[in-house]
PDB file of N, CA and C in Angstrom:
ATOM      1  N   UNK A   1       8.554   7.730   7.238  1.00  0.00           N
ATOM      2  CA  UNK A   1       9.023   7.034   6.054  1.00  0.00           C
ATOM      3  C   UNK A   1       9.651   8.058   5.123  1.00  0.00           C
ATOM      4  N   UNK A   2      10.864   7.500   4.864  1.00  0.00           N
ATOM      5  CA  UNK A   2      11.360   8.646   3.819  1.00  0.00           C
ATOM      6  C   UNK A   2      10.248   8.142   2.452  1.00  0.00           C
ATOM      7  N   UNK A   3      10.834   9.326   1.747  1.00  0.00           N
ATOM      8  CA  UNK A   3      10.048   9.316   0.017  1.00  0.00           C
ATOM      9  C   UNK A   3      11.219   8.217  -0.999  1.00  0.00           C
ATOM     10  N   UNK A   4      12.249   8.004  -0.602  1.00  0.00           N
ATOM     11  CA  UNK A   4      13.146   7.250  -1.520  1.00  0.00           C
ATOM     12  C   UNK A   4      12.614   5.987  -1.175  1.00  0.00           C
ATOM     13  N   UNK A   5      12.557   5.747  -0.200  1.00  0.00           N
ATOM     14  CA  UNK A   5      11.863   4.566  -0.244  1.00  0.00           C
ATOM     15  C   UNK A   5      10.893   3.720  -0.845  1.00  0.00           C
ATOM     16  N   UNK A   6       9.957   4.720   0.055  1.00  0.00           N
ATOM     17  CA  UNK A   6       8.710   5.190  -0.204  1.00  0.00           C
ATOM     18  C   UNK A   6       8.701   4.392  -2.030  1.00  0.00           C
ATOM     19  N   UNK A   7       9.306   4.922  -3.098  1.00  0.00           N
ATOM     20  CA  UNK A   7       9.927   5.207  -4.457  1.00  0.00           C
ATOM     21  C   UNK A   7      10.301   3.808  -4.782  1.00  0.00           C
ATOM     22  N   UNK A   8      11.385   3.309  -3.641  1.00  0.00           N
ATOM     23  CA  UNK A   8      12.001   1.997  -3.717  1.00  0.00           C
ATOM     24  C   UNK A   8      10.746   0.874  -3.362  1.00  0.00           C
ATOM     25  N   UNK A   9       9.850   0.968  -2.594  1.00  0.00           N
ATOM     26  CA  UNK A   9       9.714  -0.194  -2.660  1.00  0.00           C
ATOM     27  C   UNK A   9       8.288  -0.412  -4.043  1.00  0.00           C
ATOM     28  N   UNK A  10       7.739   0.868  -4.140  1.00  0.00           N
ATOM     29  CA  UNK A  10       6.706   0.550  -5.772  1.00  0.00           C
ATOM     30  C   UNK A  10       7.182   0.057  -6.355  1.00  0.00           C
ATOM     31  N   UNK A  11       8.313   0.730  -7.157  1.00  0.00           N
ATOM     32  CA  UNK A  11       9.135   0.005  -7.983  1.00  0.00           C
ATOM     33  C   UNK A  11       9.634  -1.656  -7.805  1.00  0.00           C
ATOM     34  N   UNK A  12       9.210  -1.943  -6.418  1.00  0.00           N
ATOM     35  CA  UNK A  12       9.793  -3.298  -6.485  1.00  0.00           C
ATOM     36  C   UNK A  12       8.599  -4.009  -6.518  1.00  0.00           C
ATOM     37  N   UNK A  13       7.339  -3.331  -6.449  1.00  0.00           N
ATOM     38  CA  UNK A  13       6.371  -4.213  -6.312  1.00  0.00           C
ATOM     39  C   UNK A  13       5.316  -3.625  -5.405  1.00  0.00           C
ATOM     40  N   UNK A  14       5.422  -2.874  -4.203  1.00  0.00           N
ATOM     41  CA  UNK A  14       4.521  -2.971  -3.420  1.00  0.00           C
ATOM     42  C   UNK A  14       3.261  -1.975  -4.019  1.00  0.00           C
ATOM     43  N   UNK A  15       2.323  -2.405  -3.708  1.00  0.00           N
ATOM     44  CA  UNK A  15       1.420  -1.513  -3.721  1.00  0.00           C
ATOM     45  C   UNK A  15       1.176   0.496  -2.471  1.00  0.00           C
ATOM     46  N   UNK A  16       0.800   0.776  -3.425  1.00  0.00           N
ATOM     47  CA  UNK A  16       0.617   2.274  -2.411  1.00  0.00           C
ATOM     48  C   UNK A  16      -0.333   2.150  -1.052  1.00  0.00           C
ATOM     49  N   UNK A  17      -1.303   1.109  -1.239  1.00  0.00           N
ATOM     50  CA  UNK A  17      -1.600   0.769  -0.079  1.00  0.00           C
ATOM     51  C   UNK A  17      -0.754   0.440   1.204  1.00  0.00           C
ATOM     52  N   UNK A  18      -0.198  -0.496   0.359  1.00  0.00           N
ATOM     53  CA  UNK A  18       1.126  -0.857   1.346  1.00  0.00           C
ATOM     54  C   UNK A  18       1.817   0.321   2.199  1.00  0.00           C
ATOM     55  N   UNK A  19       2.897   0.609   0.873  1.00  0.00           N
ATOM     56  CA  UNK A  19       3.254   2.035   1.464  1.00  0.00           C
ATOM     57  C   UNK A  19       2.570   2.481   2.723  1.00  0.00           C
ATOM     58  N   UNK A  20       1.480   3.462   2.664  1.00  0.00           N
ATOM     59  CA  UNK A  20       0.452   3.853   3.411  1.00  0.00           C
ATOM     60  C   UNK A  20       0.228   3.110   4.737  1.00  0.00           C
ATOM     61  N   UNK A  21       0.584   1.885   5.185  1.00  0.00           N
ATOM     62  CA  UNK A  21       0.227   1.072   5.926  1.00  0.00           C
ATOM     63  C   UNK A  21       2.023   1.027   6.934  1.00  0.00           C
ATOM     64  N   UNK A  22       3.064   0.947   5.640  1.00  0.00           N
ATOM     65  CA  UNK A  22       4.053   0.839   6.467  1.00  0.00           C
ATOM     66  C   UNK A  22       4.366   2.487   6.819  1.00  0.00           C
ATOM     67  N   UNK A  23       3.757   3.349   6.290  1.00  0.00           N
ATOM     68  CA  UNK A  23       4.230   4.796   6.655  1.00  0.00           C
ATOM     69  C   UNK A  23       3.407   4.765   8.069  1.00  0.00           C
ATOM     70  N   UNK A  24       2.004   4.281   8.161  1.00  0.00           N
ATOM     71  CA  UNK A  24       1.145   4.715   9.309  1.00  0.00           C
ATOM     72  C   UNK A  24       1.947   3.510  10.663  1.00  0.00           C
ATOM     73  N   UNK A  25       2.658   2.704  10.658  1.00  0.00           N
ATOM     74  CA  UNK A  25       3.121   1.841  11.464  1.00  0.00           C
ATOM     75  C   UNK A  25       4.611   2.823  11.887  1.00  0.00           C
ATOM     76  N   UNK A  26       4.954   3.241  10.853  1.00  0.00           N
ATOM     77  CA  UNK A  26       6.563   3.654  11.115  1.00  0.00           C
ATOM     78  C   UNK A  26       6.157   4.867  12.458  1.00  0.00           C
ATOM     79  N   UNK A  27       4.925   5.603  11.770  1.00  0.00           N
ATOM     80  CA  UNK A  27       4.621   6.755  12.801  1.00  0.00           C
ATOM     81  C   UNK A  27       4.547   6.006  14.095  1.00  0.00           C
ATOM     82  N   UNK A  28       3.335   4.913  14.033  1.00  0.00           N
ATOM     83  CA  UNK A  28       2.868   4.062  15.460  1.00  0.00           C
ATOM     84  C   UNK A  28       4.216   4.098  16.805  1.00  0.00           C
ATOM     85  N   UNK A  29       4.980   3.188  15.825  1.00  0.00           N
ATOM     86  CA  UNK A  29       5.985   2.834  16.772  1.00  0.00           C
ATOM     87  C   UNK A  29       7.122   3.985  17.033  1.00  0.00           C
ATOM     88  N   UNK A  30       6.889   5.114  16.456  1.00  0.00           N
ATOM     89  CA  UNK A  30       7.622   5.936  16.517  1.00  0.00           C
ATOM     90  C   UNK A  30       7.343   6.632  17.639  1.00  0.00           C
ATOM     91  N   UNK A  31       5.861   7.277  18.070  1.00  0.00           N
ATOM     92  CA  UNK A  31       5.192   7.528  19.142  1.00  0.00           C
ATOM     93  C   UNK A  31       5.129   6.464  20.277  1.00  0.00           C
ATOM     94  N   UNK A  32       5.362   5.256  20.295  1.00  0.00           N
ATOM     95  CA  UNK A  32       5.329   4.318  20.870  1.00  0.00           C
ATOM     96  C   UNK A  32       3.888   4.137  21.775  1.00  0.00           C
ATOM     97  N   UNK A  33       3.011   4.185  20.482  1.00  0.00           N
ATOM     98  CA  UNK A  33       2.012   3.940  20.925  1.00  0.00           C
ATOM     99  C   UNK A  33       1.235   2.350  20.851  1.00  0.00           C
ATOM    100  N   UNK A  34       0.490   1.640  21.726  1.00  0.00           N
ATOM    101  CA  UNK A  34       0.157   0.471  22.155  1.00  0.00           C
ATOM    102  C   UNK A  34      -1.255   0.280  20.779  1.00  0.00           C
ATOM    103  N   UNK A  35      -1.419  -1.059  20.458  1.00  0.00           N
ATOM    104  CA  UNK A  35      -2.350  -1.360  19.699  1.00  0.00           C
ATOM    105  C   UNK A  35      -3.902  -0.879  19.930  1.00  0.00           C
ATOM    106  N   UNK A  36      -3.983  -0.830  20.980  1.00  0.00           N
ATOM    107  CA  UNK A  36      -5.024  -0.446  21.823  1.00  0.00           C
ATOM    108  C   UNK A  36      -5.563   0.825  22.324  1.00  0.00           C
ATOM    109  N   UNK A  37      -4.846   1.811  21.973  1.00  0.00           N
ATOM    110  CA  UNK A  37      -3.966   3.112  21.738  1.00  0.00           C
ATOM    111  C   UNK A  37      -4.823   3.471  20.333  1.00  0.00           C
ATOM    112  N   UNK A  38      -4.904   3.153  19.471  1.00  0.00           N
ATOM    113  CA  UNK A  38      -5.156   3.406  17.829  1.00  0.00           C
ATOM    114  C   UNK A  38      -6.699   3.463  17.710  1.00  0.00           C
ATOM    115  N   UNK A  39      -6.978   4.056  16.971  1.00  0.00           N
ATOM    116  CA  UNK A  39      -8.518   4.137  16.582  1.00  0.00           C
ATOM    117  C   UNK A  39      -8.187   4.413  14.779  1.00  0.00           C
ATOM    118  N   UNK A  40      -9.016   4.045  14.023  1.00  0.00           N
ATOM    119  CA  UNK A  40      -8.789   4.213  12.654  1.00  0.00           C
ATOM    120  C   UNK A  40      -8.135   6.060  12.239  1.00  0.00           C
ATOM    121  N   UNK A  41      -8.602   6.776  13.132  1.00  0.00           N
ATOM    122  CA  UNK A  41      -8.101   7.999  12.757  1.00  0.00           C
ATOM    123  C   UNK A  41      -6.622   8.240  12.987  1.00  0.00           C
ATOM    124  N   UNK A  42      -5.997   7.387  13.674  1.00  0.00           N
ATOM    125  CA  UNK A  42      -4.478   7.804  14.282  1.00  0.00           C
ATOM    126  C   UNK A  42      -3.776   7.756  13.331  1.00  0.00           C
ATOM    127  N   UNK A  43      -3.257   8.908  12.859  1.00  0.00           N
ATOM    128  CA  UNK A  43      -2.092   9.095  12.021  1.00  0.00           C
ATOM    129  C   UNK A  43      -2.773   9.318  10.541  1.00  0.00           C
ATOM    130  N   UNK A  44      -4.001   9.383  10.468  1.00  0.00           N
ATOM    131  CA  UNK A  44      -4.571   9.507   9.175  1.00  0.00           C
ATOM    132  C   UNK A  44      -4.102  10.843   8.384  1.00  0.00           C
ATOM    133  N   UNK A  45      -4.138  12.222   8.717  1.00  0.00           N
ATOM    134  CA  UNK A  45      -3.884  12.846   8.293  1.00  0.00           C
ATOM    135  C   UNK A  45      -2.462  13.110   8.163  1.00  0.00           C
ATOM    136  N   UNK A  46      -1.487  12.974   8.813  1.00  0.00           N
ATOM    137  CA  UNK A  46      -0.484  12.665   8.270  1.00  0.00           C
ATOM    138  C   UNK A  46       0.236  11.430   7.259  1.00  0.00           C
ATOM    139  N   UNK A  47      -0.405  10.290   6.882  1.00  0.00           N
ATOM    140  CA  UNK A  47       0.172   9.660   6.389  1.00  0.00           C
ATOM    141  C   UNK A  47      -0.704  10.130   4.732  1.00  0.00           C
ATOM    142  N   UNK A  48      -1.907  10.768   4.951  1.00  0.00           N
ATOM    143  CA  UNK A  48      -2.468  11.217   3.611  1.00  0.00           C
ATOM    144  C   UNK A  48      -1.729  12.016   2.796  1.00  0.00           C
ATOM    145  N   UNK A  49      -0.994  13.180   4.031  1.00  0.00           N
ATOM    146  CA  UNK A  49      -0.078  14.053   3.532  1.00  0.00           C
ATOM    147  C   UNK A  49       1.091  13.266   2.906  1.00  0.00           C
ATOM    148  N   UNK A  50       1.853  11.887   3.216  1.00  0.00           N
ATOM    149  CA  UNK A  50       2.928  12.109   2.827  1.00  0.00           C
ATOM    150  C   UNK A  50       2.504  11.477   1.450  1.00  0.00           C
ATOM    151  N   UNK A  51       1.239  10.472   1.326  1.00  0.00           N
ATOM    152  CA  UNK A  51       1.062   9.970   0.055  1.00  0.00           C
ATOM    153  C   UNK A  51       0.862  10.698  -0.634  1.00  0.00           C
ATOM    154  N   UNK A  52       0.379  12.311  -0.454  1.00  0.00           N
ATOM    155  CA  UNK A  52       0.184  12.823  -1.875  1.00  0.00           C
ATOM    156  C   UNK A  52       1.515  13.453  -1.841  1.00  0.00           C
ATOM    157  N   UNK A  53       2.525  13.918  -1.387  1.00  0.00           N
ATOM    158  CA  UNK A  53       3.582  13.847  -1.573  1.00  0.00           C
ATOM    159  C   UNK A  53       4.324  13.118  -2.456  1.00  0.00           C
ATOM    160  N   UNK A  54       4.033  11.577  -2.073  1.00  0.00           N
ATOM    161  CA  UNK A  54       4.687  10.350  -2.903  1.00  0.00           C
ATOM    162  C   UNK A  54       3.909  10.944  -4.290  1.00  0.00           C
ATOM    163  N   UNK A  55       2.875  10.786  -4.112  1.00  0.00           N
ATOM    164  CA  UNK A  55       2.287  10.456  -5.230  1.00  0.00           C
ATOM    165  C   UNK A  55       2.476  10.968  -6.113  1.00  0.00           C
ATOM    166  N   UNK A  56       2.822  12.695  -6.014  1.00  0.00           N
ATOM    167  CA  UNK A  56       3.229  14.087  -7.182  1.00  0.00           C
ATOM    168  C   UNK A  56       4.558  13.608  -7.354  1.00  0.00           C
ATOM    169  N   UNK A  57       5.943  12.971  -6.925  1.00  0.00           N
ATOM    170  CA  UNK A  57       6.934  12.592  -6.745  1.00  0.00           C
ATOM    171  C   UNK A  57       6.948  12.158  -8.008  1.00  0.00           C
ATOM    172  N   UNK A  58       6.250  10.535  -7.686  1.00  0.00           N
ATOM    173  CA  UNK A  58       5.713   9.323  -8.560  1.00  0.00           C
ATOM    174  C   UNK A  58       5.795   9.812  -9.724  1.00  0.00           C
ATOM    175  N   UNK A  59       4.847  11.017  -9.942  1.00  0.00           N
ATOM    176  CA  UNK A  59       4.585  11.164 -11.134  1.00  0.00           C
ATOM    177  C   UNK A  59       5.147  12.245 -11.769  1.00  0.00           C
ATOM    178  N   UNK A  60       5.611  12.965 -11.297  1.00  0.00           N
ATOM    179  CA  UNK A  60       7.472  13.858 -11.756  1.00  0.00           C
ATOM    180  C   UNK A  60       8.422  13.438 -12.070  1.00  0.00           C
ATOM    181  N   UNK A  61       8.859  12.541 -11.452  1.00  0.00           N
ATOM    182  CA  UNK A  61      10.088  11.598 -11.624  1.00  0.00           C
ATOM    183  C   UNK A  61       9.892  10.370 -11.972  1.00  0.00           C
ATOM    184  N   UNK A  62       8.710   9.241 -12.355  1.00  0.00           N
ATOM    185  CA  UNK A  62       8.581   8.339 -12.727  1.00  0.00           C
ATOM    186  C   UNK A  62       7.801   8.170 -13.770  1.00  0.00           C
ATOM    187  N   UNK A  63       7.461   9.058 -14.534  1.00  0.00           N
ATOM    188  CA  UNK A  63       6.190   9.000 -15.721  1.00  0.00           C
ATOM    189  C   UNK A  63       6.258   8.416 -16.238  1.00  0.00           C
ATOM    190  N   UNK A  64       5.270   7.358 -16.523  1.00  0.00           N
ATOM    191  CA  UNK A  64       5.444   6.393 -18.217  1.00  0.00           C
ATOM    192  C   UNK A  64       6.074   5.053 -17.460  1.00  0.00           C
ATOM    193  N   UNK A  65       6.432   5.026 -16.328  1.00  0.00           N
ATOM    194  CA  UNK A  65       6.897   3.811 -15.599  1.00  0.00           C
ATOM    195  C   UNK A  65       5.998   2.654 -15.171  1.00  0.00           C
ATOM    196  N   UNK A  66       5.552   1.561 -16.171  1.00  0.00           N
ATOM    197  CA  UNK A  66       4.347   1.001 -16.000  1.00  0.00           C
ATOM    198  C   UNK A  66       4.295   0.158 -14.615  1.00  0.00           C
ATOM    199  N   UNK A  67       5.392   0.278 -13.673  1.00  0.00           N
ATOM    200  CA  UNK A  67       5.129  -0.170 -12.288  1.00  0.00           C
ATOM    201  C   UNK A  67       4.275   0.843 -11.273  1.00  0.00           C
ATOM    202  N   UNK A  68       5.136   2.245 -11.807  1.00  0.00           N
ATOM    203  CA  UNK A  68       4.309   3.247 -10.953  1.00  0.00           C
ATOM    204  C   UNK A  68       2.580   3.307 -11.475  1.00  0.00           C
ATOM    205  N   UNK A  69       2.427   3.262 -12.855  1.00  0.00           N
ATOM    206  CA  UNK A  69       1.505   3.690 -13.509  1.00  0.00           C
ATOM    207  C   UNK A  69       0.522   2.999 -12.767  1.00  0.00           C
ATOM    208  N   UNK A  70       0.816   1.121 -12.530  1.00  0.00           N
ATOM    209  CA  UNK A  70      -0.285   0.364 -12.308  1.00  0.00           C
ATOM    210  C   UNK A  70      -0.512   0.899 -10.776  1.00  0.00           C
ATOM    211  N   UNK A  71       0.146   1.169  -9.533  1.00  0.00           N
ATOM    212  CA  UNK A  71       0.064   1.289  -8.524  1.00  0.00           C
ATOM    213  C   UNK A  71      -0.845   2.908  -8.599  1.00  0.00           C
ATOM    214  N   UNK A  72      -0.508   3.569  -9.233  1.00  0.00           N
ATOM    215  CA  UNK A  72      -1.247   4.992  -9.172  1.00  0.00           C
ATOM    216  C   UNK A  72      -2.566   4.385  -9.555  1.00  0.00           C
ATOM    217  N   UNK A  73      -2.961   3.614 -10.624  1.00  0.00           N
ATOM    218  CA  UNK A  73      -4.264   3.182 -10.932  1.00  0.00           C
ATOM    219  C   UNK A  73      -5.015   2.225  -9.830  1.00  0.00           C
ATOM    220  N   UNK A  74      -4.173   1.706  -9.083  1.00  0.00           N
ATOM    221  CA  UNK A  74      -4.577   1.065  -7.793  1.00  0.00           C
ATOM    222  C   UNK A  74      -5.247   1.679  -6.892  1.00  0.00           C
ATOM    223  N   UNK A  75      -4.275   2.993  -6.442  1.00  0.00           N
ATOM    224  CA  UNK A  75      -4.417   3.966  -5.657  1.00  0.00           C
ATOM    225  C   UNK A  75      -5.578   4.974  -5.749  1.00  0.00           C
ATOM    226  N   UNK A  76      -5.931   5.310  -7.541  1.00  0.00           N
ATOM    227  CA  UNK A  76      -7.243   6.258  -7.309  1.00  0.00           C
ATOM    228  C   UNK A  76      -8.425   5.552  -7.010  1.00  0.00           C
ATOM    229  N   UNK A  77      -8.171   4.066  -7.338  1.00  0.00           N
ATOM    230  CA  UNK A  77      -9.045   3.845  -7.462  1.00  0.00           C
ATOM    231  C   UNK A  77      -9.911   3.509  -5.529  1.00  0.00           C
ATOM    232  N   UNK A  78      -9.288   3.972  -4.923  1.00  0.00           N
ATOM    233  CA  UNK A  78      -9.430   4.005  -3.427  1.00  0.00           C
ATOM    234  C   UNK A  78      -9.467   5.551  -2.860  1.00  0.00           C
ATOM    235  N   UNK A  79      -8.548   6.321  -3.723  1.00  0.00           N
ATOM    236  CA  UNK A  79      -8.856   7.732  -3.008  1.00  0.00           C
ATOM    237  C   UNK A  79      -9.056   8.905  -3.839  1.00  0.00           C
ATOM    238  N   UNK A  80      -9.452   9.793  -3.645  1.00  0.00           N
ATOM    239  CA  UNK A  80      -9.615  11.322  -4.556  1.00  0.00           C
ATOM    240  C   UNK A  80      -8.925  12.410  -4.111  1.00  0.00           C
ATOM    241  N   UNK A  81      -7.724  11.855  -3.633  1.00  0.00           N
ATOM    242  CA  UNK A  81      -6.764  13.023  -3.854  1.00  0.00           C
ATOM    243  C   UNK A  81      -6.110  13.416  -5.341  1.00  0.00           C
ATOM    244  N   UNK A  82      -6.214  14.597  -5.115  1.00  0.00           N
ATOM    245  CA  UNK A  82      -5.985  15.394  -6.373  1.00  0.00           C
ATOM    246  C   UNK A  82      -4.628  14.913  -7.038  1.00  0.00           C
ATOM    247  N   UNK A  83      -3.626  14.509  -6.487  1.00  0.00           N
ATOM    248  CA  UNK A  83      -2.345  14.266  -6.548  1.00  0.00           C
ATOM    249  C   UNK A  83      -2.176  13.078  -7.295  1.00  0.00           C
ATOM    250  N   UNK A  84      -2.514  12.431  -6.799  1.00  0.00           N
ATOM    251  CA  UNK A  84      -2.454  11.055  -7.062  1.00  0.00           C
ATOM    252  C   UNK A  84      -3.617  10.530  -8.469  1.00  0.00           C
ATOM    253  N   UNK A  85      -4.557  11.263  -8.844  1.00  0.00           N
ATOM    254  CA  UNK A  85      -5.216  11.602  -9.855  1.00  0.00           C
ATOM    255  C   UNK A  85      -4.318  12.289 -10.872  1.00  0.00           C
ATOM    256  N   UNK A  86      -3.548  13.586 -10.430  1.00  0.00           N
ATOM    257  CA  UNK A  86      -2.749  14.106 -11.746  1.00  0.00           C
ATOM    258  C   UNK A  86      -1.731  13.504 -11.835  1.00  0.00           C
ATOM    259  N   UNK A  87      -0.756  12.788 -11.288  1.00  0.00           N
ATOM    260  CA  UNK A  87       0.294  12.166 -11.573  1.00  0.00           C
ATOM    261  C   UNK A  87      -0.135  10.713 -12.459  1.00  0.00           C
ATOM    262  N   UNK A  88      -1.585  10.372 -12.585  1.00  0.00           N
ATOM    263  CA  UNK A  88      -1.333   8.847 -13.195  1.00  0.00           C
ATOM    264  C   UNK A  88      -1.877   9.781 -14.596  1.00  0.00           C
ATOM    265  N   UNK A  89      -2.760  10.669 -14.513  1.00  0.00           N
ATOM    266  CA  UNK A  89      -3.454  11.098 -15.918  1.00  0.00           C
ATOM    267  C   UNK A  89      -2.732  12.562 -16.809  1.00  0.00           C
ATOM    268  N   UNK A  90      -1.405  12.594 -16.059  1.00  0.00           N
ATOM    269  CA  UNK A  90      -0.629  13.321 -16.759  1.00  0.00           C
ATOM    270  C   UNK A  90       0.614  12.950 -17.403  1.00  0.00           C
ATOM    271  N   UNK A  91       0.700  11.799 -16.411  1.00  0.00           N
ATOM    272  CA  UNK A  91       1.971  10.987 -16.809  1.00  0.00           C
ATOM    273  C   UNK A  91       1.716   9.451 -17.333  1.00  0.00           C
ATOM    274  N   UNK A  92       0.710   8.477 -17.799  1.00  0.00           N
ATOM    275  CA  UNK A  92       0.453   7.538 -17.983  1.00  0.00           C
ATOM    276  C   UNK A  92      -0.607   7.323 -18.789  1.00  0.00           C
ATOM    277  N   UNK A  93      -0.114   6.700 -19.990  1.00  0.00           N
ATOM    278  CA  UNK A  93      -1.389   5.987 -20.588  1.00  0.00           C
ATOM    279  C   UNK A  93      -1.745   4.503 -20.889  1.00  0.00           C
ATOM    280  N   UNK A  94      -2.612   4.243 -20.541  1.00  0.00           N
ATOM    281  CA  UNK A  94      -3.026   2.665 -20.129  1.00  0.00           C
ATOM    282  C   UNK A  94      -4.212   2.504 -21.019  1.00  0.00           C
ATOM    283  N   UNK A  95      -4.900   1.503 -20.721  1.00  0.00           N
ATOM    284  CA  UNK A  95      -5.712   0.842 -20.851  1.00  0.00           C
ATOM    285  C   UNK A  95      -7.242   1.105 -20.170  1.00  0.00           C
ATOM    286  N   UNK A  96      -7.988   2.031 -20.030  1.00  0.00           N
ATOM    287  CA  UNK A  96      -9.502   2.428 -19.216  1.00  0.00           C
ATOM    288  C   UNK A  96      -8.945   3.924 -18.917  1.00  0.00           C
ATOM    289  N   UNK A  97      -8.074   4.022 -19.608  1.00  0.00           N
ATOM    290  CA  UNK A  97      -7.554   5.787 -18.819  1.00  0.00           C
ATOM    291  C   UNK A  97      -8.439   6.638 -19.671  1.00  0.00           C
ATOM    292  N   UNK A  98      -9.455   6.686 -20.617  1.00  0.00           N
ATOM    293  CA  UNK A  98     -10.454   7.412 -20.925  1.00  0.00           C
ATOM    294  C   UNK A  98     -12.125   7.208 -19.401  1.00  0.00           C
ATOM    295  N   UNK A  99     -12.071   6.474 -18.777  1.00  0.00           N
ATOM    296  CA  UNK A  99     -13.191   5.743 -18.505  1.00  0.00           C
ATOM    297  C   UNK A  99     -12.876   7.158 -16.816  1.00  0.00           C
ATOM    298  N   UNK A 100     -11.535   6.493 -16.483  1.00  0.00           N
ATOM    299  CA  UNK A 100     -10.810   7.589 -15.103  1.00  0.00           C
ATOM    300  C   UNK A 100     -10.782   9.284 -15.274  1.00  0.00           C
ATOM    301  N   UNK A 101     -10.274   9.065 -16.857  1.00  0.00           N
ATOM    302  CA  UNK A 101     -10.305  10.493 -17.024  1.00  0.00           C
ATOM    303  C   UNK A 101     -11.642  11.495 -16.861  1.00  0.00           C
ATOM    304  N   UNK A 102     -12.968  10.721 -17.634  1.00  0.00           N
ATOM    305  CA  UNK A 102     -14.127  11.320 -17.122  1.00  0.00           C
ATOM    306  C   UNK A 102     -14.349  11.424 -15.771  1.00  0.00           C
ATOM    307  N   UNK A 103     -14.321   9.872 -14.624  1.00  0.00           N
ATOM    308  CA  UNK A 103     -14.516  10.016 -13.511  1.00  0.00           C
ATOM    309  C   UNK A 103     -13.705  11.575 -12.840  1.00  0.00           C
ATOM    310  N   UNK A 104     -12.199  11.677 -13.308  1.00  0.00           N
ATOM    311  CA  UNK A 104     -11.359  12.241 -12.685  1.00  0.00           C
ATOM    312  C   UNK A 104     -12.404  14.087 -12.731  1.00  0.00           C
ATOM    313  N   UNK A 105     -12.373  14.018 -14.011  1.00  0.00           N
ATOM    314  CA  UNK A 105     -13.014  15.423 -14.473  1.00  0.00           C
ATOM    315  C   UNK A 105     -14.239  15.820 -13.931  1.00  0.00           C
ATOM    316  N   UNK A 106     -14.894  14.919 -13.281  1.00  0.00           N
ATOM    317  CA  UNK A 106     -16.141  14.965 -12.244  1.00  0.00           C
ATOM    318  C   UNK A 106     -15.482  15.296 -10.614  1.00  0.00           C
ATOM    319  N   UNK A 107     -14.256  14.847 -10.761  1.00  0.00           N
ATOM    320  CA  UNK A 107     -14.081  14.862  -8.937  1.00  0.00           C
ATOM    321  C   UNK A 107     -13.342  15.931  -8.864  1.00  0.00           C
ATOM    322  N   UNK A 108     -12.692  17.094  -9.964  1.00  0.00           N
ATOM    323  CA  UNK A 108     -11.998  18.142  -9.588  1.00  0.00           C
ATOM    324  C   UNK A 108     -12.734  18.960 -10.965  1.00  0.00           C
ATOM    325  N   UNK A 109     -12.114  20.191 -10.318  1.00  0.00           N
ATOM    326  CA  UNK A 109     -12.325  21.166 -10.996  1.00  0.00           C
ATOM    327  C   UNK A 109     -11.677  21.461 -12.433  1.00  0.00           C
ATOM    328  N   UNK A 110     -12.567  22.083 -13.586  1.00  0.00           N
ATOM    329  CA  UNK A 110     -11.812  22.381 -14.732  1.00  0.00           C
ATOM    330  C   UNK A 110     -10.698  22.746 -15.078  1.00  0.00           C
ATOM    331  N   UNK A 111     -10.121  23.948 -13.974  1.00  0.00           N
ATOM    332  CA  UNK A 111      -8.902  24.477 -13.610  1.00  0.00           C
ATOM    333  C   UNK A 111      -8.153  23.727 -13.446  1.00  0.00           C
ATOM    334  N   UNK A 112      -8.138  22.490 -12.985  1.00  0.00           N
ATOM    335  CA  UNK A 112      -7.220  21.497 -11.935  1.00  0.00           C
ATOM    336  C   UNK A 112      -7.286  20.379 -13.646  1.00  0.00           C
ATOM    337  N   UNK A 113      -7.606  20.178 -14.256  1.00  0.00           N
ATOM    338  CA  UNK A 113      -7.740  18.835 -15.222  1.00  0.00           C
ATOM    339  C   UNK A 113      -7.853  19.345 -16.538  1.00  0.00           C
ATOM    340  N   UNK A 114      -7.405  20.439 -17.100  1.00  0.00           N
ATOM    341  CA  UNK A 114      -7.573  21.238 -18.474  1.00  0.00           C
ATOM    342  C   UNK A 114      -5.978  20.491 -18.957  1.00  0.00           C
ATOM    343  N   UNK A 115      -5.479  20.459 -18.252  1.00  0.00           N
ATOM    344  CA  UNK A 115      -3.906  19.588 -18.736  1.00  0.00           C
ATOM    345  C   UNK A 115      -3.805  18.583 -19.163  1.00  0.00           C
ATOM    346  N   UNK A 116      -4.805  17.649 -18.665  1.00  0.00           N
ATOM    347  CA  UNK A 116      -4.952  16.257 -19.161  1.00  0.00           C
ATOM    348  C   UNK A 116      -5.781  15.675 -20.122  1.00  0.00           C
ATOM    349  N   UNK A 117      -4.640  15.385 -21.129  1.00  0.00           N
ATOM    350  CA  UNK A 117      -5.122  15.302 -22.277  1.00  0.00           C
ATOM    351  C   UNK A 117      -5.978  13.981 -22.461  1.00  0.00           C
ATOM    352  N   UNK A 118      -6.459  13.985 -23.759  1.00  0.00           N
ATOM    353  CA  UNK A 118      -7.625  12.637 -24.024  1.00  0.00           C
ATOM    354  C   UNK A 118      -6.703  11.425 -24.273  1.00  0.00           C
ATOM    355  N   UNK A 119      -5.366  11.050 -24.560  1.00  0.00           N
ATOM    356  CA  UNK A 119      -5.069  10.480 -25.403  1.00  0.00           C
ATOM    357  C   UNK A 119      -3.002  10.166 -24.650  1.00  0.00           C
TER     358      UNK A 119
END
């Protein structure tokens, strides 16, 4: 999956789950591998990689974009990649983003979250 996409379709709506689902299919059929073929691990670590990819993207080039914002808040709330944590709490302020920010400051290091402000 390219990243413009990737870009194109949040913005239109989809969720990062999504994403994630059509990135891990694009690989599937790319390998031309059979349904039966798959075990939950296939392609996991690569499609993690490209979401935190997306995700630092997201939040470089889309900050303050309350389509990306809600989908990043979707998204941590399923994973603890670091990425996808600093792009919604460096670039977005919402509504419970004090409540994430503590969680966030528990799941990484001081070093990694001294940037993100209260407010």
């Amino acid at each position: 999956m390219e990243i413009h996409r990737a870009v194109a379709d949040v913005l239109l709506g989809a969720s990062l789950r999504q994403v994630a689902a059509d990135c891990r299919h694009e690989l599937v059929v790319a390998a031309g591998l059979r349904p039966e073929q798959l075990t939950p691990q296939t392609f996991r670590d690569e499609v993690a990689a490209f979401m935190r990819v997306l995700a630092r993207h997201l939040g470089e080039r889309h900050g303050g974009d309350r389509r990306i914002g809600q989908a990043l808040r979707e998204w941590v709330a399923e994973t603890d990649h670091y990425e996808a944590w600093d792009a919604l709490l460096s670039g977005f302020l919402f509504e419970g983003r004090e409540g994430l920010l503590r969680r966030g400051r528990l799941l990484f290091p001081g070093s990694l979250t001294a940037h993100w402000s209260e407010s």
